[in-house]
Each structure stands twice: as C-alpha cells, then as structure tokens.
N, C-alpha and C. Protein backbone atom coordinates (compact mmCIF):
# COMPACT_ATOMS: atom_id res chain seq x y z
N UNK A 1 -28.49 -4.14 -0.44
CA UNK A 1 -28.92 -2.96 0.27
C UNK A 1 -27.70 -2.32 0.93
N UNK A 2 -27.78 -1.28 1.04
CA UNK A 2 -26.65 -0.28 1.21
C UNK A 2 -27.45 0.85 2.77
N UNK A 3 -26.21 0.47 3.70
CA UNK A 3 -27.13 1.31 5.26
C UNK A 3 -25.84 2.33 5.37
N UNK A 4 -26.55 3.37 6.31
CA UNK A 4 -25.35 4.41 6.49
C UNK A 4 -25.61 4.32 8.12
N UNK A 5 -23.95 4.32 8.28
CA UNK A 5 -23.82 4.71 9.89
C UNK A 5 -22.96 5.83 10.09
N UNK A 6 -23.32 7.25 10.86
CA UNK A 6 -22.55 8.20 11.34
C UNK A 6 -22.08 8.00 12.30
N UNK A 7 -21.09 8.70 13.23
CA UNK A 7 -20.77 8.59 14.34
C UNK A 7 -19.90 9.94 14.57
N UNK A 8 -20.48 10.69 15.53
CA UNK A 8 -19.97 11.67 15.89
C UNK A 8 -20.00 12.06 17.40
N UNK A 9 -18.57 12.30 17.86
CA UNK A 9 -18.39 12.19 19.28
C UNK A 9 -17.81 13.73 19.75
N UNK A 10 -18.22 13.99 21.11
CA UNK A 10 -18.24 15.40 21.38
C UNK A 10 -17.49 15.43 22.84
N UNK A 11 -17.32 16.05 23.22
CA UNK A 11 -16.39 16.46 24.37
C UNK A 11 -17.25 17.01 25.42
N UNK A 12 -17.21 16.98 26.61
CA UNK A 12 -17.56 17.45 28.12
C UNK A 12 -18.38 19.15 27.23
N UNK A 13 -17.58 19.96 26.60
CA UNK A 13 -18.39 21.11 26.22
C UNK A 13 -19.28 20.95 24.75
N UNK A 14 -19.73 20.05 24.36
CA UNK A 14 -20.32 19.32 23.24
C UNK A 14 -19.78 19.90 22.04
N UNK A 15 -18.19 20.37 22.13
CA UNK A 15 -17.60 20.70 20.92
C UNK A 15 -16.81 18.92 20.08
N UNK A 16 -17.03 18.95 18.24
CA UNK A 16 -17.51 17.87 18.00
C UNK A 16 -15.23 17.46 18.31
N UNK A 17 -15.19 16.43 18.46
CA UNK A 17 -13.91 15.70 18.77
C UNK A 17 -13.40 14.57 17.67
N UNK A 18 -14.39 13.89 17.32
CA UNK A 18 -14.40 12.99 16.20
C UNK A 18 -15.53 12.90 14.92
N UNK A 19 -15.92 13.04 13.78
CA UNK A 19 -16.85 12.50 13.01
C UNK A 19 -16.86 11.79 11.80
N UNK A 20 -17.71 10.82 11.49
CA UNK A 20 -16.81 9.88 10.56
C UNK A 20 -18.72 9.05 9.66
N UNK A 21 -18.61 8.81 8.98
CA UNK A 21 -19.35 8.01 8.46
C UNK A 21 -19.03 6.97 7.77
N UNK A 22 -20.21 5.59 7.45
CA UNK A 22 -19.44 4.15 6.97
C UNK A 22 -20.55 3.80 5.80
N UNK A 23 -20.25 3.43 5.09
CA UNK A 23 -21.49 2.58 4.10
C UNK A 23 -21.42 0.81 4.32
N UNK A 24 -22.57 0.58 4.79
CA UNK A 24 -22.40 -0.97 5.06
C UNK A 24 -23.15 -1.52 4.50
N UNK A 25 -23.01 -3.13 3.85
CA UNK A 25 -24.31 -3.97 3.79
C UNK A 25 -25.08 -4.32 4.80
N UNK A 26 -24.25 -4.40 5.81
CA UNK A 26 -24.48 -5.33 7.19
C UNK A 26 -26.22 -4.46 8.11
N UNK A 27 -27.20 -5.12 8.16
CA UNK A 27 -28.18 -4.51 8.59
C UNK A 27 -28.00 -3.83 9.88
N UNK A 28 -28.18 -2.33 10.14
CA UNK A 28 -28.21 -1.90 11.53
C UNK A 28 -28.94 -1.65 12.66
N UNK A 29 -28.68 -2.29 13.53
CA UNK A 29 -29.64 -2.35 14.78
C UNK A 29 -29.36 -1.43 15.90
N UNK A 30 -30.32 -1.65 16.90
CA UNK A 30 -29.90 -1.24 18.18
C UNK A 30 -28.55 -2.13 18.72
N UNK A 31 -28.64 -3.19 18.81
CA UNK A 31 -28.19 -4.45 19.19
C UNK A 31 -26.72 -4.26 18.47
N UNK A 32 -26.28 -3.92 17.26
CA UNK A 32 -25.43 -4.11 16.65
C UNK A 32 -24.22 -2.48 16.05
N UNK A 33 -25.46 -1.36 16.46
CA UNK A 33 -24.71 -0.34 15.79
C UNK A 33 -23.25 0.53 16.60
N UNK A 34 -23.02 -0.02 17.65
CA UNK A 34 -21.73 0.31 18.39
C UNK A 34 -20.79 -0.48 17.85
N UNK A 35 -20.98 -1.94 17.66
CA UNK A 35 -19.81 -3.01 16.94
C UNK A 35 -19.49 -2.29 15.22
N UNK A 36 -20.58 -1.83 14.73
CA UNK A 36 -19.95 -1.25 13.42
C UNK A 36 -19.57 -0.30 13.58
N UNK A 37 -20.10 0.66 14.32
CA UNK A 37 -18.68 1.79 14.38
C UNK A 37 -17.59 1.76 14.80
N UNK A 38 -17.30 0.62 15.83
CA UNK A 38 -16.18 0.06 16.00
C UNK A 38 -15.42 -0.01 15.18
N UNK A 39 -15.50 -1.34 14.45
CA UNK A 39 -15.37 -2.17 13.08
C UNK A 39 -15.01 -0.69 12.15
N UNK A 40 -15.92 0.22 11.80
CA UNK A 40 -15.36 1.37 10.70
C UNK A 40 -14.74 2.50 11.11
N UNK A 41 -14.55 2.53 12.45
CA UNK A 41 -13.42 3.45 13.07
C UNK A 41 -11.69 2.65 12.67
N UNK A 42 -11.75 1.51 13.27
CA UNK A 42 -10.74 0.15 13.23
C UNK A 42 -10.40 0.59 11.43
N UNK A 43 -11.23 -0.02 10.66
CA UNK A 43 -10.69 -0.32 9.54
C UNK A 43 -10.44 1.45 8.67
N UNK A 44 -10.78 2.51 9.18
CA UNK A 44 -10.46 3.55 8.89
C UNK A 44 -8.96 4.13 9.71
N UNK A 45 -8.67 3.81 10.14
CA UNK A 45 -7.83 4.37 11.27
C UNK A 45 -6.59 3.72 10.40
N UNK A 46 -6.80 2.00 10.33
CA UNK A 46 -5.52 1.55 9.88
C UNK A 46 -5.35 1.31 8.46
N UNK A 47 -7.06 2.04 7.38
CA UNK A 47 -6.59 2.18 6.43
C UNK A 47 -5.77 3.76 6.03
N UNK A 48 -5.99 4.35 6.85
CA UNK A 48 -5.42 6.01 6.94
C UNK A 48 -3.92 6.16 7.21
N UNK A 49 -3.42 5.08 7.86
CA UNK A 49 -2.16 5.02 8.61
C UNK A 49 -1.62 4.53 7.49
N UNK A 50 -1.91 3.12 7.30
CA UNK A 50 -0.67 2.45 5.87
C UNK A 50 -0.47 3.20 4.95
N UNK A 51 -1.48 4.11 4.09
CA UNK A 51 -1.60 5.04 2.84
C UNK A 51 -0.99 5.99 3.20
N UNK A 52 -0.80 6.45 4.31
CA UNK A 52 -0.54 7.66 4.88
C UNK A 52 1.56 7.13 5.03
N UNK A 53 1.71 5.76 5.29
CA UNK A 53 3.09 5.44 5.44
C UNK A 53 3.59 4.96 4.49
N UNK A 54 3.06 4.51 2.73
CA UNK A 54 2.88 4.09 1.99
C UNK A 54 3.38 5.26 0.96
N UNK A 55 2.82 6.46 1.16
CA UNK A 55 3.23 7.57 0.76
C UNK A 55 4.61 8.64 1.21
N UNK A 56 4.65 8.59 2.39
CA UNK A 56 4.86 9.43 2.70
C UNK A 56 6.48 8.82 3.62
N UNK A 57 6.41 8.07 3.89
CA UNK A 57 7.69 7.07 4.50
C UNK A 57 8.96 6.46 3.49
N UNK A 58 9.07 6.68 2.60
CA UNK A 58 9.75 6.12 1.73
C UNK A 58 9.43 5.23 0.58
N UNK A 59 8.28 4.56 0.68
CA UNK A 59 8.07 3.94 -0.21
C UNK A 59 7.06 4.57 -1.51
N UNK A 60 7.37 5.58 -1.55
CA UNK A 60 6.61 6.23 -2.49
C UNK A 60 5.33 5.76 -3.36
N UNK A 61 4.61 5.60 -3.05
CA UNK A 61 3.50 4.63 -3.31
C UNK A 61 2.60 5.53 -4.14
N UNK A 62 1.96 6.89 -3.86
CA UNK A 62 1.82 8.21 -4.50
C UNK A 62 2.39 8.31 -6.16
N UNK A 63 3.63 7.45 -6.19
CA UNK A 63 4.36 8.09 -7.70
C UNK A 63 4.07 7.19 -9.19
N UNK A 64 3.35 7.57 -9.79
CA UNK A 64 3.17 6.89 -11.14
C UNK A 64 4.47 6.32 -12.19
N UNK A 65 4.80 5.19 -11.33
CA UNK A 65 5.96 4.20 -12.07
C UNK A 65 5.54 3.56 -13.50
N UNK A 66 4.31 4.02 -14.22
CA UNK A 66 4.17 3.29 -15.56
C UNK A 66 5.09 4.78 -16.60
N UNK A 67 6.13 4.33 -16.72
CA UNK A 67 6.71 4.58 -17.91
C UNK A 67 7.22 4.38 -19.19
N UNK A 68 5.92 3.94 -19.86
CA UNK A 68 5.67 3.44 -21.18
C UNK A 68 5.47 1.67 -21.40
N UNK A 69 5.79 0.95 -20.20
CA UNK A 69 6.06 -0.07 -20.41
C UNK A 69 4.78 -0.76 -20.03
N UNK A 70 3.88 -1.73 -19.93
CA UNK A 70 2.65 -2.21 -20.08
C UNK A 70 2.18 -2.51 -18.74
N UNK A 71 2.70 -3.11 -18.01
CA UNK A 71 2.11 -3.53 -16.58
C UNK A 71 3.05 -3.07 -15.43
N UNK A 72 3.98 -2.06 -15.79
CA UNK A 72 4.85 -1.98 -15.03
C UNK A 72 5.16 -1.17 -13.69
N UNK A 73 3.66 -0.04 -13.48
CA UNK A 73 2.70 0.20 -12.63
C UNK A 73 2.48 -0.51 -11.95
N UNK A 74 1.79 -1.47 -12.29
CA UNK A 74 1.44 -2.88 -11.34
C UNK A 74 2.54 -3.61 -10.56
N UNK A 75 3.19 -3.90 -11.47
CA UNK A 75 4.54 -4.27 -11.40
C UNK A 75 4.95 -3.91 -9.49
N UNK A 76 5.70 -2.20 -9.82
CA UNK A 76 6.11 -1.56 -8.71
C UNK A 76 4.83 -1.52 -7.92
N UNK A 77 3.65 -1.16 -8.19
CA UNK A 77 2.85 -1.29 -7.10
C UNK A 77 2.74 -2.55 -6.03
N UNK A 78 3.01 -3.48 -6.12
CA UNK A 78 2.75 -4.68 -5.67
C UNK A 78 4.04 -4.91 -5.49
N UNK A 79 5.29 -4.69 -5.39
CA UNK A 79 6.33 -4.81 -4.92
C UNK A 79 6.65 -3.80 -4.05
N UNK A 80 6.13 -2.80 -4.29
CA UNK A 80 6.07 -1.96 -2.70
C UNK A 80 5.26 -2.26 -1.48
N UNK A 81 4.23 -2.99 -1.88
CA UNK A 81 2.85 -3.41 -0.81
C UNK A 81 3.82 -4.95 -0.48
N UNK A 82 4.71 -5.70 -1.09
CA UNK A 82 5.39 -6.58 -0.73
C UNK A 82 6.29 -6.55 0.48
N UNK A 83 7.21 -5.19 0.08
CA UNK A 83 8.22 -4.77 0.91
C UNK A 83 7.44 -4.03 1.87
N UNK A 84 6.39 -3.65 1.93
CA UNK A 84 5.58 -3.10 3.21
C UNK A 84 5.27 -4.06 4.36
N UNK A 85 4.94 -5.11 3.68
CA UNK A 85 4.55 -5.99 3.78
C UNK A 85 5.72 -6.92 5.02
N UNK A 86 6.83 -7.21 4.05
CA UNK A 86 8.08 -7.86 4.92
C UNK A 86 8.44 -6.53 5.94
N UNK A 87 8.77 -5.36 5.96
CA UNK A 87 8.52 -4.64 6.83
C UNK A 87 7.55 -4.94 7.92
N UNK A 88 6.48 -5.11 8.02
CA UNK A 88 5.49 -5.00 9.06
C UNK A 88 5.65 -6.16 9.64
N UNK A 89 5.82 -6.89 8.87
CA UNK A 89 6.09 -8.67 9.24
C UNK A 89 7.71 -8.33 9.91
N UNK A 90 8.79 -7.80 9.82
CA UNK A 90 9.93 -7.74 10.70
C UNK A 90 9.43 -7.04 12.28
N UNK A 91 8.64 -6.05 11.98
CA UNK A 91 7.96 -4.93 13.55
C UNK A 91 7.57 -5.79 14.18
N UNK A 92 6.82 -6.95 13.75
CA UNK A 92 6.34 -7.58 14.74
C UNK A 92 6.75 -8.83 14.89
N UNK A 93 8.04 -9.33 14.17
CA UNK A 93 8.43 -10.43 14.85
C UNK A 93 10.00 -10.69 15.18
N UNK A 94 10.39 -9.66 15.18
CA UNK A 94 11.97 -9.20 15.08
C UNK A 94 12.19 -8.61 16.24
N UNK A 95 12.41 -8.82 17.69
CA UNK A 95 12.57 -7.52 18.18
C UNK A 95 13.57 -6.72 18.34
N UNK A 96 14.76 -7.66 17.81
CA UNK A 96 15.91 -6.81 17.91
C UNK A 96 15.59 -5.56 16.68
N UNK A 97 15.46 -6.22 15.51
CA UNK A 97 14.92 -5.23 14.30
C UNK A 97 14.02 -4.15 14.48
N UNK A 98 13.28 -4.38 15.48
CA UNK A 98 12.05 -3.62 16.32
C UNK A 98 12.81 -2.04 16.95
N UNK A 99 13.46 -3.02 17.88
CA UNK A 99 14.58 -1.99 18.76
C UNK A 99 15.07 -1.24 17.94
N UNK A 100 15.98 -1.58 16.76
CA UNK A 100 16.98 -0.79 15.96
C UNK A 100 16.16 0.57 15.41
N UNK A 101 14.73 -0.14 14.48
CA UNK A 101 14.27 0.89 14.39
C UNK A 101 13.85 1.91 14.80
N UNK A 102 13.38 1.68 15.91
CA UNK A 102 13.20 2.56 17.04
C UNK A 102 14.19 3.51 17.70
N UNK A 103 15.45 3.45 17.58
CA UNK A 103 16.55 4.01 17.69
C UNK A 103 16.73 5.08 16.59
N UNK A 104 16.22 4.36 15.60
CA UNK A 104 16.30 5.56 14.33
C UNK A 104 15.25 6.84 14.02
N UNK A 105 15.26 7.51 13.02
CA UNK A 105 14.15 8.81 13.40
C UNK A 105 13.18 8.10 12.39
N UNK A 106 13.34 7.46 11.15
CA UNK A 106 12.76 6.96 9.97
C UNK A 106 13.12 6.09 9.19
N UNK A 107 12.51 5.31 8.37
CA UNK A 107 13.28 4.38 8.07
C UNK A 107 13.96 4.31 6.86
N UNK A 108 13.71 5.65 6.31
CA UNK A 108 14.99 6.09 5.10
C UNK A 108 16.40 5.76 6.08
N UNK A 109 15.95 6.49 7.15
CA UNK A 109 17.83 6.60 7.93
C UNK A 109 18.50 5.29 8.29
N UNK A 110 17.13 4.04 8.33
CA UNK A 110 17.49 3.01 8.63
C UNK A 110 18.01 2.16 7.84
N UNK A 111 17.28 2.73 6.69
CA UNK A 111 18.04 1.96 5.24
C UNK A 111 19.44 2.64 4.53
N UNK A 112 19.77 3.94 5.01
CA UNK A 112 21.01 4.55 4.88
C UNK A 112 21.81 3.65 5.70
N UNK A 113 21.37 4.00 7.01
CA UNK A 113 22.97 2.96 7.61
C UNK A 113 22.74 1.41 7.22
N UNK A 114 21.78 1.07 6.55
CA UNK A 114 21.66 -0.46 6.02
C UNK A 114 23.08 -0.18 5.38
N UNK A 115 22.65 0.15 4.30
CA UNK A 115 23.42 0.61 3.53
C UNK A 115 24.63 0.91 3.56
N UNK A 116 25.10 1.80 4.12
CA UNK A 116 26.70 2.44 4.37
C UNK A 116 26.71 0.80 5.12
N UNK A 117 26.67 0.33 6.32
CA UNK A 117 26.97 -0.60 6.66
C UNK A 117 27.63 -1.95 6.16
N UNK A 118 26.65 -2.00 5.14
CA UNK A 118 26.91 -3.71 4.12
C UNK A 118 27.59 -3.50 3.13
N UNK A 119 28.00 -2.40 2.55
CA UNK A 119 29.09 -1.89 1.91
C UNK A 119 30.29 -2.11 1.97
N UNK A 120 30.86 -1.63 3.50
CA UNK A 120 31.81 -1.81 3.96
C UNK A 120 32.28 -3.06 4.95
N UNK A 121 31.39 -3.50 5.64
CA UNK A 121 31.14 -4.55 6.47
C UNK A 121 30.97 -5.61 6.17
N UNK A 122 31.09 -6.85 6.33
CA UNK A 122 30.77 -7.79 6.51
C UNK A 122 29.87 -8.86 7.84
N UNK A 123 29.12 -9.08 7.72
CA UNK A 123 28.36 -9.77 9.22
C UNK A 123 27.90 -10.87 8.47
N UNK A 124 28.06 -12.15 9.79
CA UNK A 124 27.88 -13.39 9.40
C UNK A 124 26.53 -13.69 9.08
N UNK A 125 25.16 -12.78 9.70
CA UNK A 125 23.89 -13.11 9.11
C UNK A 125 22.96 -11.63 9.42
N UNK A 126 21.74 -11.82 9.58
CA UNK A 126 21.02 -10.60 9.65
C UNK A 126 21.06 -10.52 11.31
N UNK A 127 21.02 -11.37 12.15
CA UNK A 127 20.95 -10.97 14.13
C UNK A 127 22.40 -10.77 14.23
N UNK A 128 23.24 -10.77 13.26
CA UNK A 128 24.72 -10.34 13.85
C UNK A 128 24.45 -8.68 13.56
N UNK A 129 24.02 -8.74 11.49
CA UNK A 129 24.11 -6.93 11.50
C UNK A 129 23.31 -6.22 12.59
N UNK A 130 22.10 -6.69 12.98
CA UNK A 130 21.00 -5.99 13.99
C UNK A 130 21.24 -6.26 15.14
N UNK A 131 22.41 -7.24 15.79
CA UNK A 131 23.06 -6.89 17.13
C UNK A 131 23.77 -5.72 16.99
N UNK A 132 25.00 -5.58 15.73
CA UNK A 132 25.76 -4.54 15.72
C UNK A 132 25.26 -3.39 15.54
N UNK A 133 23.75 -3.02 15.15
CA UNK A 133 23.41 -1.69 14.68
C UNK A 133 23.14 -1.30 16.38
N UNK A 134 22.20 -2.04 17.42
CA UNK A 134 21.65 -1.83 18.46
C UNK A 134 22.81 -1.62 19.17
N UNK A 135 24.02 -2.36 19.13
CA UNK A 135 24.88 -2.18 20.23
C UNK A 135 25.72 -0.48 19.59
N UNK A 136 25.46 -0.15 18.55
CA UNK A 136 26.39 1.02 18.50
C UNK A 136 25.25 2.16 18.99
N UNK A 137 24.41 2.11 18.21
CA UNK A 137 22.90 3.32 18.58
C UNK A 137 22.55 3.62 20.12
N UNK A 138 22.64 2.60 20.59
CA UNK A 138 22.41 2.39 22.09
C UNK A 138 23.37 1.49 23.09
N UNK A 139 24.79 1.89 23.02
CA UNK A 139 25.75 1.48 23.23
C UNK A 139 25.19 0.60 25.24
N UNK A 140 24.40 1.45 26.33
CA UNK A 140 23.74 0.82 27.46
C UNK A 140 22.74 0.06 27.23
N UNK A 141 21.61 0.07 26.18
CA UNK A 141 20.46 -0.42 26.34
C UNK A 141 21.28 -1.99 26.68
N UNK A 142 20.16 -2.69 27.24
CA UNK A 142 20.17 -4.29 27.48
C UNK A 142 19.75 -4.69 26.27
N UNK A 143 20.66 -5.94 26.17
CA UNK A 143 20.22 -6.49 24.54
C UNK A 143 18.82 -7.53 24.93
N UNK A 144 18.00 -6.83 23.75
CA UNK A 144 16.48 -7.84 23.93
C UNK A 144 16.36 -8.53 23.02
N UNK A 145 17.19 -9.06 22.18
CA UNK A 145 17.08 -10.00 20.89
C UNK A 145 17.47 -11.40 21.47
C-alpha cells in the first residue's frame, strides 16, 4: 500500500513558505504524521544538496562518461560517489582539512592549490601539507588540527 503525505507551511500572512509531498508505505496516523514529514523533509533536503553538489561542484556527476566502452558509465559513476564519499568522510573528521577548506571559495580551488602545491613541494605526509595550506591562507588563525 502506497499513502501520501503533503505538507505545506505558511507564514504569519498565510503566504505558502514551504510545500513538499512524500509517497510512503509506512501507515499514517495522527500519532505519527509530523515524524514523517520530518523524516521526508530530512531525506529531501539532503537528497537535494548531494545531487545538487554532485553536479554542480566539480564532480560532474550530470556528464554521460559511457563512451563506447561497456560499463564504463558505471565505472565513473561510482568512483565519483567514492570520491564524494572520502570527501565528506575528510569534513567531518579532519579538522584541519575542514579549516583549509573553508578558507577556500570551492573545492575546484582547493584541488588547484592541491595541485600547484605537490608539484613543486614536497611534505612529509598529508597534516604537514594541511598545516602548510592553513598556515599560509590564514597566516593568524590559531592552529586547530
């Protein structure tokens, strides 16, 4: 069975502010229909954001990489959701990496000075390069790594 939940939210002059609808299995109650709009606000919000950074952030996720070759679509697809992946996993457990990025406007620019950097440079591991990126970008900040 298949239930529909709307949810539409309005402002002090009952002009509408948010509206959204969900298709659920999950039966809806009195008791229960605030936790699913919760729940499909939540899983809309942060499925809108990744696709939305997936595309549009560098990792081109939008671009049809099968060029003639058999699985190779798949291939790049799943190696971008990888590297998204170790990305999101550095935001939240890196904070020096955290900081750096944050210093930057995007993370093309962050992978440019990756780049120009390890080229020319040498650093003994990855908290030496991401001390040296933080201490040049933000020559006062206090180091939080």
């Amino acid at each position: 069975m298949v239930n529909w939940l709307e949810l539409v939210t309005t402002d002090a002059r009952g002009a509408i502010v948010f509206k959204n609808a969900w298709a659920t299995s999950h039966a809806i109650t009195d008791h229960n229909v605030a936790a699913l709009a919760s729940a499909g606000r939540a899983r809309w919000k942060i499925e809108n954001e990744n696709n939305n950074t997936l595309k549009t952030k560098g990792y081109h996720f939008d671009h049809n990489f099968g060029h003639g070759k058999h699985f190779l679509a798949n291939l790049f697809a799943t190696l971008i959701l990888l590297a998204f992946l170790v990305h999101t996993a550095l935001d939240w457990m890196d904070t020096r990496y955290a900081k750096v990025r944050g210093l930057l406007p995007s993370r093309r620019t962050f992978f440019e000075h990756l780049r120009a950097l390890l080229q020319y440079l040498p650093f003994d591991d990855w908290d030496h390069l991401m001390r040296f990126m933080q201490q040049r970008l933000a020559p006062n900040a206090p180091d939080t790594g």
